[in-house]
PDB file of N, CA and C in Angstrom:
ATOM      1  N   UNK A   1      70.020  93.907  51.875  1.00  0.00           N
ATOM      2  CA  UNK A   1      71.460  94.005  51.879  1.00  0.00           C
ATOM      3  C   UNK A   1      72.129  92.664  51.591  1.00  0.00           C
ATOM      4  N   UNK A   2      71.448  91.553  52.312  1.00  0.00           N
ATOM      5  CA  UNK A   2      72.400  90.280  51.793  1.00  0.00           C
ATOM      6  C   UNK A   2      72.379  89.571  50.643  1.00  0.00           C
ATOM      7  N   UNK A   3      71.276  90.264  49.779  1.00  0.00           N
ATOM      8  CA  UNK A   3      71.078  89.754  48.315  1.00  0.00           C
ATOM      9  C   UNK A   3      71.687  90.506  47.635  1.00  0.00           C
ATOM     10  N   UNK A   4      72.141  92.116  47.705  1.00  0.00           N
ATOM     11  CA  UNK A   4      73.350  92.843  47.439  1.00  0.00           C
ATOM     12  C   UNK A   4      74.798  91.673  47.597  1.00  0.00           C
ATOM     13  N   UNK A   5      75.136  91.440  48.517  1.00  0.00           N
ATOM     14  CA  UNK A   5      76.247  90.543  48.956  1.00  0.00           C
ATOM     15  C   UNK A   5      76.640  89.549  48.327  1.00  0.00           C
ATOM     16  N   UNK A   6      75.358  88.736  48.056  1.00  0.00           N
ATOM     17  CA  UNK A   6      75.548  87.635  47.687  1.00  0.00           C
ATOM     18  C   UNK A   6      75.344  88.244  45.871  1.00  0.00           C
ATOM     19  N   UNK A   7      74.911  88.518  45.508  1.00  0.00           N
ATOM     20  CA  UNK A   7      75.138  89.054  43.881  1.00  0.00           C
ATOM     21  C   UNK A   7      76.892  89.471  44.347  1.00  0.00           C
ATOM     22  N   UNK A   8      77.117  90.373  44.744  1.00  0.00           N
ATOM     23  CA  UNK A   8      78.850  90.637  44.808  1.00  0.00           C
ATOM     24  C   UNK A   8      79.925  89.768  45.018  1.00  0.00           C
ATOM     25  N   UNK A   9      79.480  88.816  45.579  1.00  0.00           N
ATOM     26  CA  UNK A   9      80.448  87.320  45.417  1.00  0.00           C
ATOM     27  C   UNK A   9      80.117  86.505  44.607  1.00  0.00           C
ATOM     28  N   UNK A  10      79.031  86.405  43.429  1.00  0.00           N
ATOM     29  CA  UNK A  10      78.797  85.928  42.533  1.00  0.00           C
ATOM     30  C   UNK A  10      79.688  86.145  41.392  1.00  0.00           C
ATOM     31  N   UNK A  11      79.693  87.681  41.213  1.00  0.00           N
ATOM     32  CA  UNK A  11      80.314  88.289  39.927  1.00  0.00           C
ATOM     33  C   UNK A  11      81.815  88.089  40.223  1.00  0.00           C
ATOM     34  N   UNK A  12      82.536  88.719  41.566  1.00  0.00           N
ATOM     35  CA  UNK A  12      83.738  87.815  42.163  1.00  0.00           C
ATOM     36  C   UNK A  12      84.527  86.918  41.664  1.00  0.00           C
ATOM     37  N   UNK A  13      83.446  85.299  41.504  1.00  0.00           N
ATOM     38  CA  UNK A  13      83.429  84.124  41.104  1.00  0.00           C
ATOM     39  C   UNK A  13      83.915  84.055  39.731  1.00  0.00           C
ATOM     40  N   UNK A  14      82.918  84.885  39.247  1.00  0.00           N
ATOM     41  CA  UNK A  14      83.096  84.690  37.642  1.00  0.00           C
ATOM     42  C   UNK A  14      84.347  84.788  36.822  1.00  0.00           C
ATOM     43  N   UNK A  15      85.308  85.752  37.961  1.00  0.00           N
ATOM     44  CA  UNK A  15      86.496  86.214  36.990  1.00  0.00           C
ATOM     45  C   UNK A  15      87.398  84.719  36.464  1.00  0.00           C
ATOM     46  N   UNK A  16      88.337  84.548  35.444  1.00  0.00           N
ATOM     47  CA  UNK A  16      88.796  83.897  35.208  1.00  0.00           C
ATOM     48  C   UNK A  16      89.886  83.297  35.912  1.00  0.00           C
ATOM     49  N   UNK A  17      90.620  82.488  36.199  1.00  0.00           N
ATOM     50  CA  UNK A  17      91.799  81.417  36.573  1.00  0.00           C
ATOM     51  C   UNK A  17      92.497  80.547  35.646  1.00  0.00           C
ATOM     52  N   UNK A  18      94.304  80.947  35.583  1.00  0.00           N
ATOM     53  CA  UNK A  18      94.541  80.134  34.727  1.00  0.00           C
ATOM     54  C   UNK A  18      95.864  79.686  35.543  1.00  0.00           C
ATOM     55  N   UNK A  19      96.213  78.743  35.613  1.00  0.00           N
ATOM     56  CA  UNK A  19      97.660  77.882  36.147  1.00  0.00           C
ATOM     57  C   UNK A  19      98.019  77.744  35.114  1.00  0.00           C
ATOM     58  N   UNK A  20      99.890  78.101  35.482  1.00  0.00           N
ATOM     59  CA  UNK A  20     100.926  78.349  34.352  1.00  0.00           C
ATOM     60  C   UNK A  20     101.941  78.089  35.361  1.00  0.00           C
ATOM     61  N   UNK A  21     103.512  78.591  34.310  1.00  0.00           N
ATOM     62  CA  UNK A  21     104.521  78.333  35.348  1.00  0.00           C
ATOM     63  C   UNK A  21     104.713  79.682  34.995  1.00  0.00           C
ATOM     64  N   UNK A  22     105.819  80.557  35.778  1.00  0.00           N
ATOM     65  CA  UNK A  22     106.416  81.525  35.938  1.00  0.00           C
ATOM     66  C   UNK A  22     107.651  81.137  34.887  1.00  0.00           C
ATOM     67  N   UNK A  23     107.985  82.038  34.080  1.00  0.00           N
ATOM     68  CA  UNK A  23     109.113  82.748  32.842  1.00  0.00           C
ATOM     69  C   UNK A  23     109.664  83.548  33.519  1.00  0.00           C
ATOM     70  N   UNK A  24     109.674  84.496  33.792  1.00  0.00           N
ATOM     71  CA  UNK A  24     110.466  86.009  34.513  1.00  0.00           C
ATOM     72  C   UNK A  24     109.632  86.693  35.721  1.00  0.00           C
ATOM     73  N   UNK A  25     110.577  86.872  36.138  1.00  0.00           N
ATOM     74  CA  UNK A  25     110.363  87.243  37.450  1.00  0.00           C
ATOM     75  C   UNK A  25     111.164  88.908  37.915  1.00  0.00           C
ATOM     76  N   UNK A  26     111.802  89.179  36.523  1.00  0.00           N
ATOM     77  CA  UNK A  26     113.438  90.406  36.852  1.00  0.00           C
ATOM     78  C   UNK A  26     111.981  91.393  37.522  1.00  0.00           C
ATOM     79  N   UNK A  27     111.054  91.756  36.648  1.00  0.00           N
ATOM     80  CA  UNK A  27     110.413  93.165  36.729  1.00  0.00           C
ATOM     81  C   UNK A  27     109.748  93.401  37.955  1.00  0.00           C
ATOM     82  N   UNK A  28     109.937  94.753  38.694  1.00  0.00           N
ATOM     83  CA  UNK A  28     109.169  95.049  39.604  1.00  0.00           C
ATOM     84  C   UNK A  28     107.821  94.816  40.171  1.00  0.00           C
ATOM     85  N   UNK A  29     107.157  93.964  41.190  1.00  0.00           N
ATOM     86  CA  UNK A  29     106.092  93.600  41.104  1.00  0.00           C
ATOM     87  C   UNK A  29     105.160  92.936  39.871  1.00  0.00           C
ATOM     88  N   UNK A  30     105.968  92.605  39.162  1.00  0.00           N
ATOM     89  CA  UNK A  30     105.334  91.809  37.759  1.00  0.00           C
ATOM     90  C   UNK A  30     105.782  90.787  37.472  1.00  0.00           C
ATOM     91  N   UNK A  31     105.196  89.355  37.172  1.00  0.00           N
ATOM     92  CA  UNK A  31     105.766  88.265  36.865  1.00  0.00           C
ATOM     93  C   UNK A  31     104.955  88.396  35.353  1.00  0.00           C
ATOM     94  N   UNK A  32     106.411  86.922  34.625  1.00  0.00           N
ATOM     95  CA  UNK A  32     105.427  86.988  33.310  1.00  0.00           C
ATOM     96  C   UNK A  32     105.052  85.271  33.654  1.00  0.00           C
ATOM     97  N   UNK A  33     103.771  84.843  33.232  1.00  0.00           N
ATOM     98  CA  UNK A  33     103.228  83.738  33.083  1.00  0.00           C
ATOM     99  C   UNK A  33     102.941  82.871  32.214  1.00  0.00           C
ATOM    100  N   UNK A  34     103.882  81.930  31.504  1.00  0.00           N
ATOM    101  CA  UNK A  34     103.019  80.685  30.703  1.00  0.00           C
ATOM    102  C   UNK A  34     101.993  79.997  31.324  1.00  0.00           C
ATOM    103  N   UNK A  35     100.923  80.085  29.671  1.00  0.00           N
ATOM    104  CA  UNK A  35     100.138  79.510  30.306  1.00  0.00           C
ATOM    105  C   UNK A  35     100.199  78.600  29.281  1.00  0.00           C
ATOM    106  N   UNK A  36      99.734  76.888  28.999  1.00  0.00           N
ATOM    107  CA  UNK A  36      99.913  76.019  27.690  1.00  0.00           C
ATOM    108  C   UNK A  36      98.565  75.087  28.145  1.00  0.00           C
ATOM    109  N   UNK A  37      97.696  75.371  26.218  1.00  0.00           N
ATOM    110  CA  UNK A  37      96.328  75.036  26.296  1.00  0.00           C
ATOM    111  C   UNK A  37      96.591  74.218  25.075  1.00  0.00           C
ATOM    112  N   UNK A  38      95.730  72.867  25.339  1.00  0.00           N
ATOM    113  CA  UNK A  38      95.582  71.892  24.745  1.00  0.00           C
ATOM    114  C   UNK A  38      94.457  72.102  23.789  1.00  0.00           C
ATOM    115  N   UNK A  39      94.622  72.173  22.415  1.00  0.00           N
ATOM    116  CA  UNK A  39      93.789  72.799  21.076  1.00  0.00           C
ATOM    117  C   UNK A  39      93.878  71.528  20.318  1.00  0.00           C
ATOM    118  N   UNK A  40      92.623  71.397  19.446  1.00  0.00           N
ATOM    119  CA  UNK A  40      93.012  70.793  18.267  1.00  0.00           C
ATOM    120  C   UNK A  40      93.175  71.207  16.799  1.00  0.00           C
ATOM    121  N   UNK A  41      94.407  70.750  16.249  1.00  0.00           N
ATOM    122  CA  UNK A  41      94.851  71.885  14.606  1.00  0.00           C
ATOM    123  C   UNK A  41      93.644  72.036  14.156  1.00  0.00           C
ATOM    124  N   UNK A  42      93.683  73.347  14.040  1.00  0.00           N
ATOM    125  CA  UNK A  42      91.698  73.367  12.617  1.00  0.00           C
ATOM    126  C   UNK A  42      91.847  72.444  11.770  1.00  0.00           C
ATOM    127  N   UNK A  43      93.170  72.262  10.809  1.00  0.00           N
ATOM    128  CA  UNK A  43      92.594  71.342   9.585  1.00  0.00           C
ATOM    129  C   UNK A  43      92.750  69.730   9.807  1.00  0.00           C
ATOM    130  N   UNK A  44      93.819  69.547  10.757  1.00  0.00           N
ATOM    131  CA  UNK A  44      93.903  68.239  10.764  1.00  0.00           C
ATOM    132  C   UNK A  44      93.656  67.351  12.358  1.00  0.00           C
ATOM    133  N   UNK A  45      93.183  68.236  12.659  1.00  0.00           N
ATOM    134  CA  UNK A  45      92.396  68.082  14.426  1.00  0.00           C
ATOM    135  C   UNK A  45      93.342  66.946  15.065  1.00  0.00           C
ATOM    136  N   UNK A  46      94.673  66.681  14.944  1.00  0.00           N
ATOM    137  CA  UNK A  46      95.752  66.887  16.041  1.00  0.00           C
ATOM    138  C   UNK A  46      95.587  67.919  17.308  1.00  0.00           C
ATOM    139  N   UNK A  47      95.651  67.061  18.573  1.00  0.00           N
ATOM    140  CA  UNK A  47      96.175  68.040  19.687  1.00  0.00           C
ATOM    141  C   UNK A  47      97.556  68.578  19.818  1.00  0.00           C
ATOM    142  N   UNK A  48      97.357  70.282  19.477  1.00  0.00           N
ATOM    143  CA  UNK A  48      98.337  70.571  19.252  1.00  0.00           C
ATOM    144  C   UNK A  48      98.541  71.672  20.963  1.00  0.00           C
ATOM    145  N   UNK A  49      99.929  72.037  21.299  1.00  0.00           N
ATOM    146  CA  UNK A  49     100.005  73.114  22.794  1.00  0.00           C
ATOM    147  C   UNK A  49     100.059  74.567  21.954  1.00  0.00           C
ATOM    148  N   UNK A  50      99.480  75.238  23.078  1.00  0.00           N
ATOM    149  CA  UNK A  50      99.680  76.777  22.376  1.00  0.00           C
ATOM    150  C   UNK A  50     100.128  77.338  23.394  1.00  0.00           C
ATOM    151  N   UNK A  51     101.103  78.257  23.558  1.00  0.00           N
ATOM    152  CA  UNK A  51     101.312  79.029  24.524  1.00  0.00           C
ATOM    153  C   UNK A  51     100.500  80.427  24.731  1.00  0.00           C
ATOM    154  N   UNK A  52     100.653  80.765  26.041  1.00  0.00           N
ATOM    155  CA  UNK A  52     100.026  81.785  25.857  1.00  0.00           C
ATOM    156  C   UNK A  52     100.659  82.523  27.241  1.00  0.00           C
ATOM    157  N   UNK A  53     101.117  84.020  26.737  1.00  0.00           N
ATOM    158  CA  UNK A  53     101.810  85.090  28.167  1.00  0.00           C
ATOM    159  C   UNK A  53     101.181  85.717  28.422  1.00  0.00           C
ATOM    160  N   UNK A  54     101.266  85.807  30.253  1.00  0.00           N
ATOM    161  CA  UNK A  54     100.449  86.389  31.282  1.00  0.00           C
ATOM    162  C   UNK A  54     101.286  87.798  31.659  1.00  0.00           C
ATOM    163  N   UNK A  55     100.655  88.380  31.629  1.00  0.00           N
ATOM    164  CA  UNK A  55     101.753  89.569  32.853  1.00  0.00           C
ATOM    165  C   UNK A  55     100.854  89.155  33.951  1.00  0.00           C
ATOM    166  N   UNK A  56     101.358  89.724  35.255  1.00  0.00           N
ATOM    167  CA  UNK A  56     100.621  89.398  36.541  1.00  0.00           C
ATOM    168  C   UNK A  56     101.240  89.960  37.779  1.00  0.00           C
ATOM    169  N   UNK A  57     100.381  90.571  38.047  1.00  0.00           N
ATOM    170  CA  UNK A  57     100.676  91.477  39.551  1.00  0.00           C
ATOM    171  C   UNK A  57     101.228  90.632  40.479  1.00  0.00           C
ATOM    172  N   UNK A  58     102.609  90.972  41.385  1.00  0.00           N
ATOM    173  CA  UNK A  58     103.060  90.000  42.218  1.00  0.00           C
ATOM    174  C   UNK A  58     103.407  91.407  43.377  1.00  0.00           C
ATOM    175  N   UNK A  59     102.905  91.449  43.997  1.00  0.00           N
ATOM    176  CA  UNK A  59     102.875  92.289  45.322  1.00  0.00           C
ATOM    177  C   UNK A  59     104.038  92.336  45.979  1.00  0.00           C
ATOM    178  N   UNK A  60     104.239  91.133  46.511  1.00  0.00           N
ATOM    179  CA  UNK A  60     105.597  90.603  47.280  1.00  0.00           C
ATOM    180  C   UNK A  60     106.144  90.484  46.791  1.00  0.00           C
ATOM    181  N   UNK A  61     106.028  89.866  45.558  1.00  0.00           N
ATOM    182  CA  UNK A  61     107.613  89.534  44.833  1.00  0.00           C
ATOM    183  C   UNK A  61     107.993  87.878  45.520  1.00  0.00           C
ATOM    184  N   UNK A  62     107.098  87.240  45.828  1.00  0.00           N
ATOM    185  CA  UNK A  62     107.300  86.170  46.179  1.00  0.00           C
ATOM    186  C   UNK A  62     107.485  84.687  45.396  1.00  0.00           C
ATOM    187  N   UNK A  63     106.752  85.056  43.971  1.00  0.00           N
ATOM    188  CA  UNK A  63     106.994  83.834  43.108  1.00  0.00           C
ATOM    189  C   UNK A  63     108.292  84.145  42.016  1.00  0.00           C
ATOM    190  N   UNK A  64     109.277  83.094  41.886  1.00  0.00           N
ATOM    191  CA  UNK A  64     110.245  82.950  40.933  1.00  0.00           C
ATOM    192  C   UNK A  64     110.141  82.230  39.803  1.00  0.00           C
ATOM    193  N   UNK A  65     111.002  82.438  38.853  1.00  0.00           N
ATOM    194  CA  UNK A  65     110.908  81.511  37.891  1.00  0.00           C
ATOM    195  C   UNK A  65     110.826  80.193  38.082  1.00  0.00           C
ATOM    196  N   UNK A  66     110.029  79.283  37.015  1.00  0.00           N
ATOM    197  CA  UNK A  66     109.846  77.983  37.249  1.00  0.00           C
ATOM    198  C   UNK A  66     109.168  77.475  38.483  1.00  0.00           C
ATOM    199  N   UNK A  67     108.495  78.682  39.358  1.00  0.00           N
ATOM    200  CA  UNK A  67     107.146  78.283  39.900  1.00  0.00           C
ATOM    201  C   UNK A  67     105.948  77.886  39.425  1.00  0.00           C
ATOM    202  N   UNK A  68     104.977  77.335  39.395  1.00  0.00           N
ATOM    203  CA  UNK A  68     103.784  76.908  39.096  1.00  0.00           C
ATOM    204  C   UNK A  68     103.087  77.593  40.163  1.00  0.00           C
ATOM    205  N   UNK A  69     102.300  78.565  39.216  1.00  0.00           N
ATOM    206  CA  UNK A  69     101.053  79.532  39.709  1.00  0.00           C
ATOM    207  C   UNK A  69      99.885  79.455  39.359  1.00  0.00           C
ATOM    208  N   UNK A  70      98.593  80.030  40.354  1.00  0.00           N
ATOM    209  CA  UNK A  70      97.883  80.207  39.660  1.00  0.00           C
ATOM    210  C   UNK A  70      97.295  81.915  39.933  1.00  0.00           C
ATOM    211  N   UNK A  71      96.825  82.117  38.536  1.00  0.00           N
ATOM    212  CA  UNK A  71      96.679  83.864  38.370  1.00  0.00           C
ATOM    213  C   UNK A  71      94.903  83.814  37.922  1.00  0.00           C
ATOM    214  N   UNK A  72      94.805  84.940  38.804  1.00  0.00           N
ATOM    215  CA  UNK A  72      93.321  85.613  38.459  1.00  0.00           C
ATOM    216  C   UNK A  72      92.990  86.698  37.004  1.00  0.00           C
ATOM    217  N   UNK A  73      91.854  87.005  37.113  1.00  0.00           N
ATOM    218  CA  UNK A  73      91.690  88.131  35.914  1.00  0.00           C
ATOM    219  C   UNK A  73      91.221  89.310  36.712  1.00  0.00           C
ATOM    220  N   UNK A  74      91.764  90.521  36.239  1.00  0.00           N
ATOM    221  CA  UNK A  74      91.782  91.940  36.980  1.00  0.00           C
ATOM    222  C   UNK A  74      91.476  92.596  36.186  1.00  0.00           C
ATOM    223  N   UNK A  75      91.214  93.768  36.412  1.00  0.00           N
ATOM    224  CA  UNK A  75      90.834  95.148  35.896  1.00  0.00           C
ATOM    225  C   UNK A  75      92.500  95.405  35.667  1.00  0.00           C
ATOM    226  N   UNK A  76      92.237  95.901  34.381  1.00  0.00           N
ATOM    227  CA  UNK A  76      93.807  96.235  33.373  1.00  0.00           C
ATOM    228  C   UNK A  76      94.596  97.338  34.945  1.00  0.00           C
ATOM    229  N   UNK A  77      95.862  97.196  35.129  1.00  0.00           N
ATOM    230  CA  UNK A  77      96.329  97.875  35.824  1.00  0.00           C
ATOM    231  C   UNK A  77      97.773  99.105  35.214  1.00  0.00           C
ATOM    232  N   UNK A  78      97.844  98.267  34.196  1.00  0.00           N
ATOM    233  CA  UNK A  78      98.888  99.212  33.300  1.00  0.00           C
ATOM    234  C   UNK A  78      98.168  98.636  31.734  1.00  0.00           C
ATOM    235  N   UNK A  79      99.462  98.523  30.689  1.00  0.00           N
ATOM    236  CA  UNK A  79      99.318  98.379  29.484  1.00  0.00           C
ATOM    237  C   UNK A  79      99.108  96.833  29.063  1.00  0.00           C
ATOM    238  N   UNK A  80      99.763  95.879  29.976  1.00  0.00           N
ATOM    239  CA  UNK A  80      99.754  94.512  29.842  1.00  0.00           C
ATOM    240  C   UNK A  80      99.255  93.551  30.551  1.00  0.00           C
ATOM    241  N   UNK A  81      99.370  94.157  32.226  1.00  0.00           N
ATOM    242  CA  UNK A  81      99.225  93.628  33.445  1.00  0.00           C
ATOM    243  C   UNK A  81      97.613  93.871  33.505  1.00  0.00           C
ATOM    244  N   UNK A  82      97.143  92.485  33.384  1.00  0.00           N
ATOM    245  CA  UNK A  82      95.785  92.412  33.759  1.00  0.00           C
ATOM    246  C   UNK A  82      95.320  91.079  34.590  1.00  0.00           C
ATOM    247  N   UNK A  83      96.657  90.620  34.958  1.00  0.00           N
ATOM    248  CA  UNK A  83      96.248  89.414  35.588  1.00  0.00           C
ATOM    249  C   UNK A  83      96.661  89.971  37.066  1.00  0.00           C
ATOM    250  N   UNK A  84      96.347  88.883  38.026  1.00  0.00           N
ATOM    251  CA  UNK A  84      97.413  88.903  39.499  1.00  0.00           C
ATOM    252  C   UNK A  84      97.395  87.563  40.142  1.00  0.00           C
ATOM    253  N   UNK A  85      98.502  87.520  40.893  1.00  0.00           N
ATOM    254  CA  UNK A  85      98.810  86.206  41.441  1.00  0.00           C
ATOM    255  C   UNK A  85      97.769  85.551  42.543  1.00  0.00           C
ATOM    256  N   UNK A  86      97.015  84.555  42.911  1.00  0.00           N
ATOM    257  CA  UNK A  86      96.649  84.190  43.394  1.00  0.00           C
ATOM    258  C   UNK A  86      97.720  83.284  44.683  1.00  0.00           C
ATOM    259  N   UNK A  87      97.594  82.418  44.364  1.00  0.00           N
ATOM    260  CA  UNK A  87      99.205  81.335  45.228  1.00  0.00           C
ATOM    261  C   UNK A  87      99.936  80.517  43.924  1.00  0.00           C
ATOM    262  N   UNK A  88     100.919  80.286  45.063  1.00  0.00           N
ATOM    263  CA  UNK A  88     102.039  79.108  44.292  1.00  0.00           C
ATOM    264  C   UNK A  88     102.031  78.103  44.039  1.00  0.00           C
ATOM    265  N   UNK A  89     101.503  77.317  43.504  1.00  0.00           N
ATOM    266  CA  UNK A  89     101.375  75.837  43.936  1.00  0.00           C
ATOM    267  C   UNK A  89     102.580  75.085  44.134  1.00  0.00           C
ATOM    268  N   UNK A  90     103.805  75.134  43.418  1.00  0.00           N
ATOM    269  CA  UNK A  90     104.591  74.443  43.309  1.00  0.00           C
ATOM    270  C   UNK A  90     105.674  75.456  43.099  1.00  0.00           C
ATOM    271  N   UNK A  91     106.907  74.890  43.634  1.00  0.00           N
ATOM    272  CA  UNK A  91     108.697  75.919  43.884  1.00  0.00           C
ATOM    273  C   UNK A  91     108.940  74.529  42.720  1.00  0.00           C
TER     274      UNK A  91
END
């Protein structure tokens, strides 16, 4: 049984984490999330930012815009929402 366990907090582990700030906050239990990743241009390998939007399960309704979050990876829960909030780091 505890090598069951411990495989189940392994896979757990694996899911992804990304810190962003919070964009919108209007929708019911859903925040949307920037997230901005440091790339370099294919042709001229400048670091260039890319954005990238999160939907993300917010239960409480506790994070607002221009919070700094960080969000997990979930099993799709609607059409967009596949992330969820972990904590806030920063108001």
């Amino acid at each position: 049984m505890s090598q069951e366990a411990e495989t189940q907090e392994i896979k757990r582990t694996l899911r992804k984490e990304r810190v962003g700030v919070v964009v919108s906050d209007k929708m019911d239990s859903t925040i949307i999330v920037a997230v901005v990743r440091r790339v370099p241009h294919p042709k001229f390998r400048k670091i260039i930012k890319r954005t990238t939007k999160l939907y993300a399960h917010d239960e409480k309704g506790e994070a607002k815009a221009g919070d700094k979050v960080r969000v997990a990876e979930i099993k799709p829960m609607s059409k967009n929402k596949r992330w969820r909030l972990i904590e806030i780091l920063a108001h």
